[in-house]
N, C-alpha and C. Protein backbone atom coordinates (compact mmCIF):
# COMPACT_ATOMS: atom_id res chain seq x y z
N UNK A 1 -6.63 15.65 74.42
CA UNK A 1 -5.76 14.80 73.64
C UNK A 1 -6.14 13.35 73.90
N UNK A 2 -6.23 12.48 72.76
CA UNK A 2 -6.49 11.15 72.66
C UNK A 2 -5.02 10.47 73.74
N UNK A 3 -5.81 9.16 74.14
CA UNK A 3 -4.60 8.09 74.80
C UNK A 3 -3.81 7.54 73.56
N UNK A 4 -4.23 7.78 72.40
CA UNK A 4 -3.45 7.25 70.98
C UNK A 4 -3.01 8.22 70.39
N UNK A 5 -2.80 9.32 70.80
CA UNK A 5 -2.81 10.24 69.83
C UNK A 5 -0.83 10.96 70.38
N UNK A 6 0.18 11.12 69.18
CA UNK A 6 0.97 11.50 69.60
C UNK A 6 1.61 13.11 70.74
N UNK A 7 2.62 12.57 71.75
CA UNK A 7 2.56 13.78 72.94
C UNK A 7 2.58 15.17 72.25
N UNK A 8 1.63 15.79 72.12
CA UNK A 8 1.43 17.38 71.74
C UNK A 8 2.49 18.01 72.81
N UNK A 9 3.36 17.50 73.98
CA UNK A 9 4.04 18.53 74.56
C UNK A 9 5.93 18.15 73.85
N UNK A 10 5.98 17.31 73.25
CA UNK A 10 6.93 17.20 72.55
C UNK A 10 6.81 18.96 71.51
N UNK A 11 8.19 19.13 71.63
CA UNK A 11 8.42 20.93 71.08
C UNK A 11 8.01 20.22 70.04
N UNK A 12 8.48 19.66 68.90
CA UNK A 12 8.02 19.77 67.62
C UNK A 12 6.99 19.14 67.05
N UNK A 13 6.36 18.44 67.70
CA UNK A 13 4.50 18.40 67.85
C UNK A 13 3.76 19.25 68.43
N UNK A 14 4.38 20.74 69.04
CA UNK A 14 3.34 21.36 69.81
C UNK A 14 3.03 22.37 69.00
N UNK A 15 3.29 22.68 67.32
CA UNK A 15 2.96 23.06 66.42
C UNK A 15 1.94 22.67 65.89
N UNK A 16 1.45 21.45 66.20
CA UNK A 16 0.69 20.83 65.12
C UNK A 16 -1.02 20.96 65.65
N UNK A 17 -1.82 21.01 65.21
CA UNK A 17 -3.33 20.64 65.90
C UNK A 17 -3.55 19.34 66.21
N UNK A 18 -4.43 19.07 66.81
CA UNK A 18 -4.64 18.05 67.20
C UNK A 18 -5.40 17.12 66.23
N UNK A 19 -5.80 17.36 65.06
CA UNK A 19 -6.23 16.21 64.29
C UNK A 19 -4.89 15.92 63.57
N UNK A 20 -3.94 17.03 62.97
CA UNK A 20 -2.90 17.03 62.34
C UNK A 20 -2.17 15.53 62.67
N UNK A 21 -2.28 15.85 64.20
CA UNK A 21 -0.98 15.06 65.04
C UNK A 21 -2.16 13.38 64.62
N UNK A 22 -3.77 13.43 64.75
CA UNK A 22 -4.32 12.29 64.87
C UNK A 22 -3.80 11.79 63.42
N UNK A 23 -3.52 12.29 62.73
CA UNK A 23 -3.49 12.31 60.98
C UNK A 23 -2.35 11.49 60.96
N UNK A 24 -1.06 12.30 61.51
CA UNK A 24 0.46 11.60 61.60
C UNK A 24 0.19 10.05 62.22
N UNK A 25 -0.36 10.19 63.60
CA UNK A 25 -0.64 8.63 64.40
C UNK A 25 -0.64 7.57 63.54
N UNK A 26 -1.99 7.84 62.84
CA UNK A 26 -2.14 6.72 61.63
C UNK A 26 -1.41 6.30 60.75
N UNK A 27 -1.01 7.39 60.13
CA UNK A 27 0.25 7.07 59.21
C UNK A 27 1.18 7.01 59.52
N UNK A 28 1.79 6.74 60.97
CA UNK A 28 2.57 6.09 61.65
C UNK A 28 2.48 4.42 62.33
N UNK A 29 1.53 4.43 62.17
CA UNK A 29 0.95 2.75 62.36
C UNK A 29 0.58 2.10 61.00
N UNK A 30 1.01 3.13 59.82
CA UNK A 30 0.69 2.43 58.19
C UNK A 30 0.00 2.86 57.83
N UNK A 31 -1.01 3.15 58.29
CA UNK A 31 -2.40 3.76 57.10
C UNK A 31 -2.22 4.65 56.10
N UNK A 32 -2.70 3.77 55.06
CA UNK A 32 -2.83 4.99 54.03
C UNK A 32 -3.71 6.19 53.82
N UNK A 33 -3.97 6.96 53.19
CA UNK A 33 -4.93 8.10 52.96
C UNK A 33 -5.89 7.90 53.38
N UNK A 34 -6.87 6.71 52.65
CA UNK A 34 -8.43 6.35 52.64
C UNK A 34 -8.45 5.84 53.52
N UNK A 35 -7.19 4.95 54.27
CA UNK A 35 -8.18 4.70 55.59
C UNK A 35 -7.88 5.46 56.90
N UNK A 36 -6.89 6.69 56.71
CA UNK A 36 -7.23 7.37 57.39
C UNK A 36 -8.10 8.38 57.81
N UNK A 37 -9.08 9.01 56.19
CA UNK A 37 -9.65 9.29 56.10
C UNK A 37 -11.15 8.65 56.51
N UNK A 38 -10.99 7.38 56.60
CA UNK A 38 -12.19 6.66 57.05
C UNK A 38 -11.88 6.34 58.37
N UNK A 39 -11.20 6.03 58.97
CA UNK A 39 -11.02 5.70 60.66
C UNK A 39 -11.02 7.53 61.21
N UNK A 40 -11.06 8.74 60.96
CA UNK A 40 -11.16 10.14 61.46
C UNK A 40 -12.45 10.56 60.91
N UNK A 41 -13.17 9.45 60.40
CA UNK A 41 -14.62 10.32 59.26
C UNK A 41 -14.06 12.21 58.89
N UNK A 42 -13.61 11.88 58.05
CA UNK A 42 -13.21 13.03 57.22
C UNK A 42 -13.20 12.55 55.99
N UNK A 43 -13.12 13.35 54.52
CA UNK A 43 -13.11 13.32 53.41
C UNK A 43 -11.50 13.02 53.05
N UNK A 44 -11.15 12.27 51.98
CA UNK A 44 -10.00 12.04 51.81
C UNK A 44 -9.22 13.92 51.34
N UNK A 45 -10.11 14.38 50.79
CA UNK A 45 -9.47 16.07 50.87
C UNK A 45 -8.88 16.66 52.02
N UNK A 46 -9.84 16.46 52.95
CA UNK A 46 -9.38 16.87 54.46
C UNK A 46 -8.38 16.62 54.59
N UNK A 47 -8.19 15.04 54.72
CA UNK A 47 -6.70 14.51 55.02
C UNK A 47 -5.87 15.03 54.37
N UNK A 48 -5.51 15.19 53.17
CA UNK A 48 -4.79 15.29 52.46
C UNK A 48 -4.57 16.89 52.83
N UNK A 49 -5.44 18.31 53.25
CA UNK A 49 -5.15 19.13 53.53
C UNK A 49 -4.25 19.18 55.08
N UNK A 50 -4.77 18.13 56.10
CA UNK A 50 -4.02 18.27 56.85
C UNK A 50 -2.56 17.64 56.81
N UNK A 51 -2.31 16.92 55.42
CA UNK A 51 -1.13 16.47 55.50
C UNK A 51 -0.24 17.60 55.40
N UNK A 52 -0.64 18.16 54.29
CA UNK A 52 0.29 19.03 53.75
C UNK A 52 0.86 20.35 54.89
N UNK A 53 -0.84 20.28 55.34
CA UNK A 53 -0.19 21.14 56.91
C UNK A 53 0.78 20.74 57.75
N UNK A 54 0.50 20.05 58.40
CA UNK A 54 1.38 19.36 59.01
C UNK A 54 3.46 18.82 58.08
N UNK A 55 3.34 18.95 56.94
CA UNK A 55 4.21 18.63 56.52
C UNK A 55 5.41 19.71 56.48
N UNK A 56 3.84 20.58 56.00
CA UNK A 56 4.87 22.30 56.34
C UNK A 56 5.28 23.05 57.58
N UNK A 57 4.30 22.32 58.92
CA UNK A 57 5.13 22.68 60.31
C UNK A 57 5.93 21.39 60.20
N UNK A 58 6.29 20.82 59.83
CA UNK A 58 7.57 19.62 60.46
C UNK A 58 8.83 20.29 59.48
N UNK A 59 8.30 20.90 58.28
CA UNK A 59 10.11 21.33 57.47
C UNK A 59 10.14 20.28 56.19
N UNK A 60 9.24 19.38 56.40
CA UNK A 60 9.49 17.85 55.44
C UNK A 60 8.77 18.56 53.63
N UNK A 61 9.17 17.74 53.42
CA UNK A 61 8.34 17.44 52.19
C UNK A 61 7.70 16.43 50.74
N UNK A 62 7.58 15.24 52.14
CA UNK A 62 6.86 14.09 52.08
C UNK A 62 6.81 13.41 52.68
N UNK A 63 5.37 12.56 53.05
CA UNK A 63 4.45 11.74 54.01
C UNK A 63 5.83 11.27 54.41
N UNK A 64 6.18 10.28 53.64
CA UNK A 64 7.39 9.41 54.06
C UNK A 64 8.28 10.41 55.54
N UNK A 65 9.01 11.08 54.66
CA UNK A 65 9.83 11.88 55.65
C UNK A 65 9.06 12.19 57.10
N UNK A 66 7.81 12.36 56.99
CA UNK A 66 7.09 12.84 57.94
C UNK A 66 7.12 12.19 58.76
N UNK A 67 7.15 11.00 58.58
CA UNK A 67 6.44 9.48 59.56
C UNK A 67 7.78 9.15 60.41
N UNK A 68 8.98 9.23 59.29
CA UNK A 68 10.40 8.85 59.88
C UNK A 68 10.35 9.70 60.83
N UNK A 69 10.48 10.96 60.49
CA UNK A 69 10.55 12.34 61.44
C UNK A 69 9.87 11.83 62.88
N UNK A 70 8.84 11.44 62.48
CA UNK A 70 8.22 11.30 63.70
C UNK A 70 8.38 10.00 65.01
N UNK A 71 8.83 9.30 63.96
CA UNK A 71 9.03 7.50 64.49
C UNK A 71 10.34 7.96 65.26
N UNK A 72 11.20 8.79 64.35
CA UNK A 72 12.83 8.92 65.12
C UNK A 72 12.76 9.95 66.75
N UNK A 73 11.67 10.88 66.39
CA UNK A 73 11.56 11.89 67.44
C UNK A 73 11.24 11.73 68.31
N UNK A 74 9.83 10.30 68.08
CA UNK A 74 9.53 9.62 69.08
C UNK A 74 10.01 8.72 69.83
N UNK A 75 10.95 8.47 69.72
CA UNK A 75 12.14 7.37 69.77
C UNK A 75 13.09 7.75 70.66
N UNK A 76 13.35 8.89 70.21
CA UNK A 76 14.25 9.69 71.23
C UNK A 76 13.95 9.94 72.82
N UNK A 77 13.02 9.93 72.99
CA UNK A 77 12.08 10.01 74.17
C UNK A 77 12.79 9.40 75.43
N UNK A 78 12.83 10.26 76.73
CA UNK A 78 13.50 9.07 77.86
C UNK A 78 12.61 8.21 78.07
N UNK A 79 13.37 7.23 78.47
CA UNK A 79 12.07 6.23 79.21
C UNK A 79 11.60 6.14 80.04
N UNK A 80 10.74 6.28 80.83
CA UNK A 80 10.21 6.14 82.30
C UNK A 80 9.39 4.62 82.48
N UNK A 81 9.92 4.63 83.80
CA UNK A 81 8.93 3.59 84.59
C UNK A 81 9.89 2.41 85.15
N UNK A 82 9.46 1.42 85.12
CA UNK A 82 10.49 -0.05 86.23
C UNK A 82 12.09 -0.10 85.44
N UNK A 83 12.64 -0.32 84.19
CA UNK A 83 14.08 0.11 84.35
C UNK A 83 14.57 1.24 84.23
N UNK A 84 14.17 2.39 84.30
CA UNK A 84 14.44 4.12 84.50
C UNK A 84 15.53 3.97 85.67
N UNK A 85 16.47 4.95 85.19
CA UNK A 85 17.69 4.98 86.20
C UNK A 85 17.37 6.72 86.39
């Protein structure tokens, strides 16, 4: 697993493959299609196949929803480190 790449041990990312999840990253930091397809060298088809994968393990059924899904899930997260109680 990438240092950028979202925690695969989160339960509802541990569905996903690991480009899936690299796929979400991006389009969680904005990227659109083509340039996610160009920052993963893949074909914009690819992407677009792993969206839909990925869309169908999250329950969603669109990018949008996906990203929220993910921004909120990730969010939820405890915090660790210097103010951790």
């Amino acid at each position: 697993m990438g240092h950028n790449e979202p925690d695969r041990d989160h339960p509802w990312l541990a569905a996903l493959t690991p480009r899936e999840r690299e796929v979400l990253l991006y389009l969680m930091k904005g990227y659109g299609l083509p340039a996610v397809a160009k920052h993963l060298h893949m074909s914009s088809r690819t992407v677009h196949t792993h969206l839909q994968n990925l869309r169908s393990k999250l329950g969603v059924h669109s990018t949008l929803e996906a990203v929220t899904l993910a921004r909120s899930r990730l969010d939820e997260r405890p915090k660790v480190g210097a103010g951790a109680m």
